[in-house]
Protein backbone atom coordinates (compact mmCIF):
# COMPACT_ATOMS: atom_id res chain seq x y z
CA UNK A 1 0.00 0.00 0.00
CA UNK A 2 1.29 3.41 -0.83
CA UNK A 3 2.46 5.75 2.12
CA UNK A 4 0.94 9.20 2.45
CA UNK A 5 1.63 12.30 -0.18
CA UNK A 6 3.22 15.40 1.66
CA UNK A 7 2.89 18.79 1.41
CA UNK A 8 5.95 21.01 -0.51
CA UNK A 9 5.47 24.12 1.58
CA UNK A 10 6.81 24.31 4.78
CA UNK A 11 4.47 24.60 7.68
CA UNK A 12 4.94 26.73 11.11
CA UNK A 13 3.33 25.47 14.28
CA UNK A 14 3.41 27.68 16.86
CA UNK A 15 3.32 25.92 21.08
CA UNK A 16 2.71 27.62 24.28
CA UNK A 17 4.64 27.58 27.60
CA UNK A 18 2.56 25.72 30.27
CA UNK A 19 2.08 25.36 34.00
CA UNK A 20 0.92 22.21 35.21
CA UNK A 21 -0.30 21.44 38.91
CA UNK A 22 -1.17 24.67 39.96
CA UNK A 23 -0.68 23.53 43.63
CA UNK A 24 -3.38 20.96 44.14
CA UNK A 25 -4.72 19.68 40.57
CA UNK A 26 -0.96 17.31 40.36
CA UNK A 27 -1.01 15.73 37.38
CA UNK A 28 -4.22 17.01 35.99
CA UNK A 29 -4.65 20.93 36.02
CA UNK A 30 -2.25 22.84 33.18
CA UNK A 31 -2.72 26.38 32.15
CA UNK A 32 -1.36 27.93 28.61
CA UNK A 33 0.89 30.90 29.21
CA UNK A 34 1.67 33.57 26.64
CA UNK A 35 5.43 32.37 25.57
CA UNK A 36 6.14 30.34 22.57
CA UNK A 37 8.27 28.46 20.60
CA UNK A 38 8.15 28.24 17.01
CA UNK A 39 9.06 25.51 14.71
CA UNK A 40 9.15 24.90 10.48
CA UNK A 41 8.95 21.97 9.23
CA UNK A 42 9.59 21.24 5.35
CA UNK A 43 9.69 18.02 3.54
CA UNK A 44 12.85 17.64 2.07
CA UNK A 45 14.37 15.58 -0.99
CA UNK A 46 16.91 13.51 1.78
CA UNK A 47 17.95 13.89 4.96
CA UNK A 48 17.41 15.45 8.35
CA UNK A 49 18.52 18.88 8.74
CA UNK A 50 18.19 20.52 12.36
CA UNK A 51 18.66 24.38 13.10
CA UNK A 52 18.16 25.37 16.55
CA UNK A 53 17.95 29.03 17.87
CA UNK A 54 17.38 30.37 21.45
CA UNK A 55 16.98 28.23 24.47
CA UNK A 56 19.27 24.87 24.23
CA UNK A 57 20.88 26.13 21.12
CA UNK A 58 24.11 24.98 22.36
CA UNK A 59 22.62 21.80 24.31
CA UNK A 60 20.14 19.79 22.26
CA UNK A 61 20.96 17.44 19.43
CA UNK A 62 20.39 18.03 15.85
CA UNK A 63 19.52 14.54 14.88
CA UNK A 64 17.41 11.90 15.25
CA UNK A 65 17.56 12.39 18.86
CA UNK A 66 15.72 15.77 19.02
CA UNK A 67 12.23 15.78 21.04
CA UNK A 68 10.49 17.38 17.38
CA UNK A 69 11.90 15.13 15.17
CA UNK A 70 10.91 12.62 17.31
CA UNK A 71 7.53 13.33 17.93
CA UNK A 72 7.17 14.19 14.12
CA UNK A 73 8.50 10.85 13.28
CA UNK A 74 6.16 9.09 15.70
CA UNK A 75 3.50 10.71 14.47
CA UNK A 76 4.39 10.05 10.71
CA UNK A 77 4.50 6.36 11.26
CA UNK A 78 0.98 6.51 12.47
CA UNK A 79 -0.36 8.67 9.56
CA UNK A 80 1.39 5.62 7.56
CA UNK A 81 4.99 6.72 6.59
CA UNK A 82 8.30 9.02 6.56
CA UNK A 83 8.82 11.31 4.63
CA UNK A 84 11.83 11.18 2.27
CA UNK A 85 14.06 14.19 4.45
CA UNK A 86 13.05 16.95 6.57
CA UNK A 87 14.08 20.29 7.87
CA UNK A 88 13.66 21.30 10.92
CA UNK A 89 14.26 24.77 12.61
CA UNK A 90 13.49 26.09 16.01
CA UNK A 91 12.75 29.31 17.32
CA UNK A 92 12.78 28.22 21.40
CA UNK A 93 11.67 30.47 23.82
CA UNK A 94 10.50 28.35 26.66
CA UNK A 95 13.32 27.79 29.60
CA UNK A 96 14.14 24.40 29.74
CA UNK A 97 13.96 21.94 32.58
CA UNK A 98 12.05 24.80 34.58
CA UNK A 99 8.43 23.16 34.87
CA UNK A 100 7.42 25.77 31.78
CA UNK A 101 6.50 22.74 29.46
CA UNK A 102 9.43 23.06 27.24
CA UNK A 103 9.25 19.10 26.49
CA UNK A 104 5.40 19.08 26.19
CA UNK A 105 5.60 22.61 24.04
CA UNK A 106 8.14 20.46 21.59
CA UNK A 107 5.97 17.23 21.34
CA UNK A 108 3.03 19.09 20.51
CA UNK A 109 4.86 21.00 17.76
CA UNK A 110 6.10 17.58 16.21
CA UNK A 111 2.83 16.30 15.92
CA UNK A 112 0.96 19.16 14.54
CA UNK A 113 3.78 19.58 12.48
CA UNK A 114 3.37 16.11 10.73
CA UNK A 115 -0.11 16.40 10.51
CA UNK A 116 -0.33 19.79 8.87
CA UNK A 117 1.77 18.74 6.37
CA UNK A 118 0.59 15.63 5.50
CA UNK A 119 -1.82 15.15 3.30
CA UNK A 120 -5.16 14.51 4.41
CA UNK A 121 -3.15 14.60 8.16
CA UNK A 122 -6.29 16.13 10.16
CA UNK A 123 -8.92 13.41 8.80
CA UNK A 124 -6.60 10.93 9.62
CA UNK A 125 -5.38 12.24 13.07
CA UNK A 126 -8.28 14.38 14.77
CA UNK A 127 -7.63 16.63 17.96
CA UNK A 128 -8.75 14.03 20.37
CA UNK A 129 -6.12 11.62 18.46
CA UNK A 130 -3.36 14.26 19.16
CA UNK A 131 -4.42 14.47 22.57
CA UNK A 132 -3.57 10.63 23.02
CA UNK A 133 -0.13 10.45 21.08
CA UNK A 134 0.82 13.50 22.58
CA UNK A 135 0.37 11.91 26.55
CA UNK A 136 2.01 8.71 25.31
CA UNK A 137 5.12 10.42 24.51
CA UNK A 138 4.97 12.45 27.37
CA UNK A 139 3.73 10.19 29.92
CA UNK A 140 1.02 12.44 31.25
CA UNK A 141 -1.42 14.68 30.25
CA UNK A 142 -1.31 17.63 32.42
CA UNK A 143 0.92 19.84 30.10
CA UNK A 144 0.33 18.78 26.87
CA UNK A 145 -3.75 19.12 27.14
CA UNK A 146 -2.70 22.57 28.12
CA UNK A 147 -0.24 23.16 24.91
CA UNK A 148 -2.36 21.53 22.43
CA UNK A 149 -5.88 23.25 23.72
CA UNK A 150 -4.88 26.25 25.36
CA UNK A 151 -6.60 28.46 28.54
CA UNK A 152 -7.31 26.87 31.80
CA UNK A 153 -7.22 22.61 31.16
CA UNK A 154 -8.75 19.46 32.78
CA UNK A 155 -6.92 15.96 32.16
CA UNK A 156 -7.24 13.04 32.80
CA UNK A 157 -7.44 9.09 31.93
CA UNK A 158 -10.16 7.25 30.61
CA UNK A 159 -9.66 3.50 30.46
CA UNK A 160 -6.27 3.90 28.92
CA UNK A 161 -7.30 7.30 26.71
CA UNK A 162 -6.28 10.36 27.78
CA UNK A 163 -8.81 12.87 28.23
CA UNK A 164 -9.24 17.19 28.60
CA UNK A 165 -11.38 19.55 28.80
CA UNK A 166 -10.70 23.34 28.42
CA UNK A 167 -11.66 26.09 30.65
CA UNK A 168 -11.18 29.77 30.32
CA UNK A 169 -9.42 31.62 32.85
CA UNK A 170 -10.84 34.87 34.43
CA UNK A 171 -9.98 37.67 32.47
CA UNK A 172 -8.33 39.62 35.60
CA UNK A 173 -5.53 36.57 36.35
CA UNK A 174 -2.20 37.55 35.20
CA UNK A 175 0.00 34.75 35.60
CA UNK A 176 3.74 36.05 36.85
CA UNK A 177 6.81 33.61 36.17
CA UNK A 178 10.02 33.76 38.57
CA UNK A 179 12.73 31.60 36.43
CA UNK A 180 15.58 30.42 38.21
CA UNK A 181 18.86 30.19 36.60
CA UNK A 182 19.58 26.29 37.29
CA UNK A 183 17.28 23.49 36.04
CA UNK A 184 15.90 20.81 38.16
CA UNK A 185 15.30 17.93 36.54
CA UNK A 186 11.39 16.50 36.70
CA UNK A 187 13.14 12.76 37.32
CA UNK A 188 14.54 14.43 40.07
CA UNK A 189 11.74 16.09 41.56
CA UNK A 190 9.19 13.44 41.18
CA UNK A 191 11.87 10.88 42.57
CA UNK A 192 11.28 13.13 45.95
CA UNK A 193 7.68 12.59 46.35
CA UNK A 194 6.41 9.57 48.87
CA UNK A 195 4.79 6.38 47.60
CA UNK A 196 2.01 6.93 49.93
CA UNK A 197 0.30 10.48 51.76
CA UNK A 198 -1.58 10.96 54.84
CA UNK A 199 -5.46 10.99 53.85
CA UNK A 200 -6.22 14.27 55.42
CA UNK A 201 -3.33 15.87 53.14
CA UNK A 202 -4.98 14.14 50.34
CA UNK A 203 -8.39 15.25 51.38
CA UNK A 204 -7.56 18.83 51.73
CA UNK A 205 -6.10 18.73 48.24
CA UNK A 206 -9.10 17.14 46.41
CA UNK A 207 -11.38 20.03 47.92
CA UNK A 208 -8.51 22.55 46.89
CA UNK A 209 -8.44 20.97 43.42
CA UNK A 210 -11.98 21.51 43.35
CA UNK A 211 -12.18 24.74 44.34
CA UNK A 212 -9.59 26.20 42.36
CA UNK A 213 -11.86 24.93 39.16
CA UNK A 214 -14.30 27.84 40.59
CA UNK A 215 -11.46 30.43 42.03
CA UNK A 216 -9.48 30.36 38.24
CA UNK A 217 -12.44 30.84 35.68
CA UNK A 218 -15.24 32.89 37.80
CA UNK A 219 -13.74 34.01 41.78
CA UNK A 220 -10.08 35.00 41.57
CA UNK A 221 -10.27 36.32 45.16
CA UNK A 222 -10.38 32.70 46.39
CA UNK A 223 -7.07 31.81 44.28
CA UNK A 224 -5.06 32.02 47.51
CA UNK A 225 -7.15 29.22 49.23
CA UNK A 226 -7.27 27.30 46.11
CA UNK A 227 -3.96 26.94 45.24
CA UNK A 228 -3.12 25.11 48.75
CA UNK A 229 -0.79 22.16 48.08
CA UNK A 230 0.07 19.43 50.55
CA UNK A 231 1.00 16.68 47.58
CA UNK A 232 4.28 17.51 46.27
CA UNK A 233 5.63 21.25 46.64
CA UNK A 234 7.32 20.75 50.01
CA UNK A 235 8.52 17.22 49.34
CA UNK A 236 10.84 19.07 46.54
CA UNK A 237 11.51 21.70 48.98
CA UNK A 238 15.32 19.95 49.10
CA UNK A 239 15.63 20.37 45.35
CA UNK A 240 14.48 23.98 44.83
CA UNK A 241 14.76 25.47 48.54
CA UNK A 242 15.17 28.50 46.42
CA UNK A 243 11.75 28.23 44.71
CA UNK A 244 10.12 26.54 47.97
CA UNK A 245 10.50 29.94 50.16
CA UNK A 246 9.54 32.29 47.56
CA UNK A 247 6.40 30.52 47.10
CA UNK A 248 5.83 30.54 50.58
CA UNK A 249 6.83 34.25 51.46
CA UNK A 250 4.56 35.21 48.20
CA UNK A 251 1.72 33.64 49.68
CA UNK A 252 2.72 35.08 53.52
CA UNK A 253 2.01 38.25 51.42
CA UNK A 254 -1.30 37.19 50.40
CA UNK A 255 -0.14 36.40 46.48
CA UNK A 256 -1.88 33.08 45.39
CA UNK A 257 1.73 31.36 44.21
CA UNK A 258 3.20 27.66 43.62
CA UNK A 259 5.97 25.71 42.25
CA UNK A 260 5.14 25.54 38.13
CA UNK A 261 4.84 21.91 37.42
CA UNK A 262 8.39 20.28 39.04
CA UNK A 263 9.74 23.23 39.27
CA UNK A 264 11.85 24.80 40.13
CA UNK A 265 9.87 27.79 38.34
CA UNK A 266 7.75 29.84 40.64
CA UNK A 267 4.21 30.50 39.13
CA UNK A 268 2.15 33.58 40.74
CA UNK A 269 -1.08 33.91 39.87
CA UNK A 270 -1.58 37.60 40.58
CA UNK A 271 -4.30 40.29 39.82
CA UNK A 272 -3.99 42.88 36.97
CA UNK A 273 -3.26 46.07 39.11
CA UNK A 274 -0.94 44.10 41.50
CA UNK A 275 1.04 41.90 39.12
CA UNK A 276 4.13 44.19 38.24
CA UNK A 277 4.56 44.90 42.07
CA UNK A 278 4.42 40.93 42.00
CA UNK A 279 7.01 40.34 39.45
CA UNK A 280 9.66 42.79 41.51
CA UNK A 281 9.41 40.97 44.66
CA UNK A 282 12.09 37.97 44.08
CA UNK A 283 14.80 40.23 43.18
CA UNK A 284 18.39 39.04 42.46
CA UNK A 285 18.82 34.83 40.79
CA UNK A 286 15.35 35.16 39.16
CA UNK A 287 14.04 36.25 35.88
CA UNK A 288 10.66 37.53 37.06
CA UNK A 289 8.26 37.59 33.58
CA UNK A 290 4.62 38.98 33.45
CA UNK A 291 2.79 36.98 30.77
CA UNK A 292 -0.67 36.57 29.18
CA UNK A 293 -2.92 34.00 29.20
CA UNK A 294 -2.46 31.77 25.98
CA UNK A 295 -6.33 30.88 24.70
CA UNK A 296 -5.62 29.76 21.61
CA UNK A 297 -2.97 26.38 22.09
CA UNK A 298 -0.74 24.74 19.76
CA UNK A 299 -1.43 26.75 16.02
CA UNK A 300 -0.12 26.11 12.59
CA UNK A 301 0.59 29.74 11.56
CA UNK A 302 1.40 31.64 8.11
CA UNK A 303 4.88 31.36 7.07
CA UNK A 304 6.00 34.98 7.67
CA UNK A 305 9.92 36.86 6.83
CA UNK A 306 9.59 38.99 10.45
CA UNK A 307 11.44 38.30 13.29
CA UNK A 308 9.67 37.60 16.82
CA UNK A 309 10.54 38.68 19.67
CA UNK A 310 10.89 37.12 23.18
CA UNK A 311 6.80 36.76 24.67
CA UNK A 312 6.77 35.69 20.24
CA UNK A 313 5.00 38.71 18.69
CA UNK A 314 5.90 39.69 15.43
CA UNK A 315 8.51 42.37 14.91
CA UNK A 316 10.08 44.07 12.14
């Protein structure tokens, strides 16, 4: 049987940053946050040609071995076949190994990436398809649902298919970013948390989870109360101390704050009027960003000759 025909243009798939956790929800709440990378993909004659630019330029591999071509060669195999060669470049943005999503944001990208430019790729691969190829390569679905649907997400596992639903944030959450300068790694961080939990801590966090469904999209002022975590934040604490006391002094000061998915990022969730007063408060060792909400998720985009600049807005 003949493999699939692909597309000569190039395609551009644009992925969001993500937070996953968001204190309580572990392993099933994400948000979308308003920094992206950007990747092309081309089908080429022969070969596999990798240009990287921004974060990891000097780190990642430019072969087989990269997260994209990965995930794009995954996902040709299940739309029935390689290509012949490929080209691959990468506009990264999203800090790496910081609990921003960085691995989800490049999955995501390889797989809409395949599918936009093969043909026939969304009949044969629907959203809810993505969805599942995108948790098996991650593991989980927290971040990716995020990336791939954008806003305020829901995941979870149905009989061995993930599952999401998307939520939109209220309008007056600004989400504030505090970037350390040293990765943790999320082996690392998970390998801290305890096989088993005291059920009170677990009860508390089920209500919390519950409640923060409420505090996100409708009552910000109970974001503080919502975002109470007694699962995994302070079980890291001895690989991000750092991150650990600036979430807890931000929320001493009232700001609703946790550790961004493992870490060691520090994710506020602050109000409009408040949030650059927010963003000044870890001072020296952190790169303190206020972003947008992203609503719209993982988007194949126009090829375009401008430049972009860091939050990925078009400039001249």
């Amino acid at each position: 049987m003949a493999g699939p025909a692909f597309r000569a243009a190039a395609v551009r798939v644009r992925t969001p940053a993500t937070s996953a956790n968001l204190g309580p929800g572990f392993d099933a709440l994400g948000l979308a946050l308003g920094l992206y990378d950007d990747v092309v993909v081309r089908v080429a004659d022969s070969g596999l040609h990798v240009d990287i630019a921004g974060e990891g330029a000097d780190s990642l591999s430019r072969d087989e071995r990269h997260l994209v071509v990965r995930s794009l060669r995954t996902t040709f195999d299940l739309l029935g076949g390689q290509p012949r060669g490929l080209e691959v470049v990468c506009a990264n943005r999203i800090p790496h190994g910081r609990g921003l999503g960085s691995s989800s944001a490049a999955i995501c990208a390889g797989i809409m990436a395949a599918r936009a430019v093969t043909i026939g790729g969304p009949e044969r691969l629907d959203d809810a398809a993505m969805l599942e190829l995108a948790t098996e390569i991650e593991g989980h679905p927290d971040n990716v649902a995020a990336c791939l649907l954008g806003g305020f997400t829901l995941a979870w596992t149905e009989s061995g298919a993930a599952r999401a639903i998307r939520m939109d944030p209220a309008a007056s959450v600004v989400p504030v970013v505090f970037v350390p300068a040293k990765p943790v790694l999320t082996e690392t961080a998970r390998g801290l948390l305890p096989r088993t939990v005291p059920h009170v801590d677990a009860a508390v966090n089920a209500g919390r989870a519950a409640l923060l469904v409420e505090a996100l999209t409708r009552r910000p002022e109970l974001l503080l109360a919502a975002t109470e975590d007694r699962l995994h934040q302070e079980y890291r604490e001895p690989a991000m101390p750092e991150s650990v006391a600036l979430v807890n002094r931000l929320r001493a000061d009232g700001v609703p704050a946790v550790i961004s998915g493992a870490g060691p990022t520090v994710l506020a969730l602050a109000e409009d009027g408040t949030a650059d007063k927010v963003a000044a408060v870890a001072g020296v060792g952190w790169a303190a960003n206020r972003l947008t909400m992203d609503a719209a998720g993982a988007s194949v985009l126009p090829l375009t000759s401008a430049g972009t600049d860091a939050s990925g807005a078009a400039v001249q």
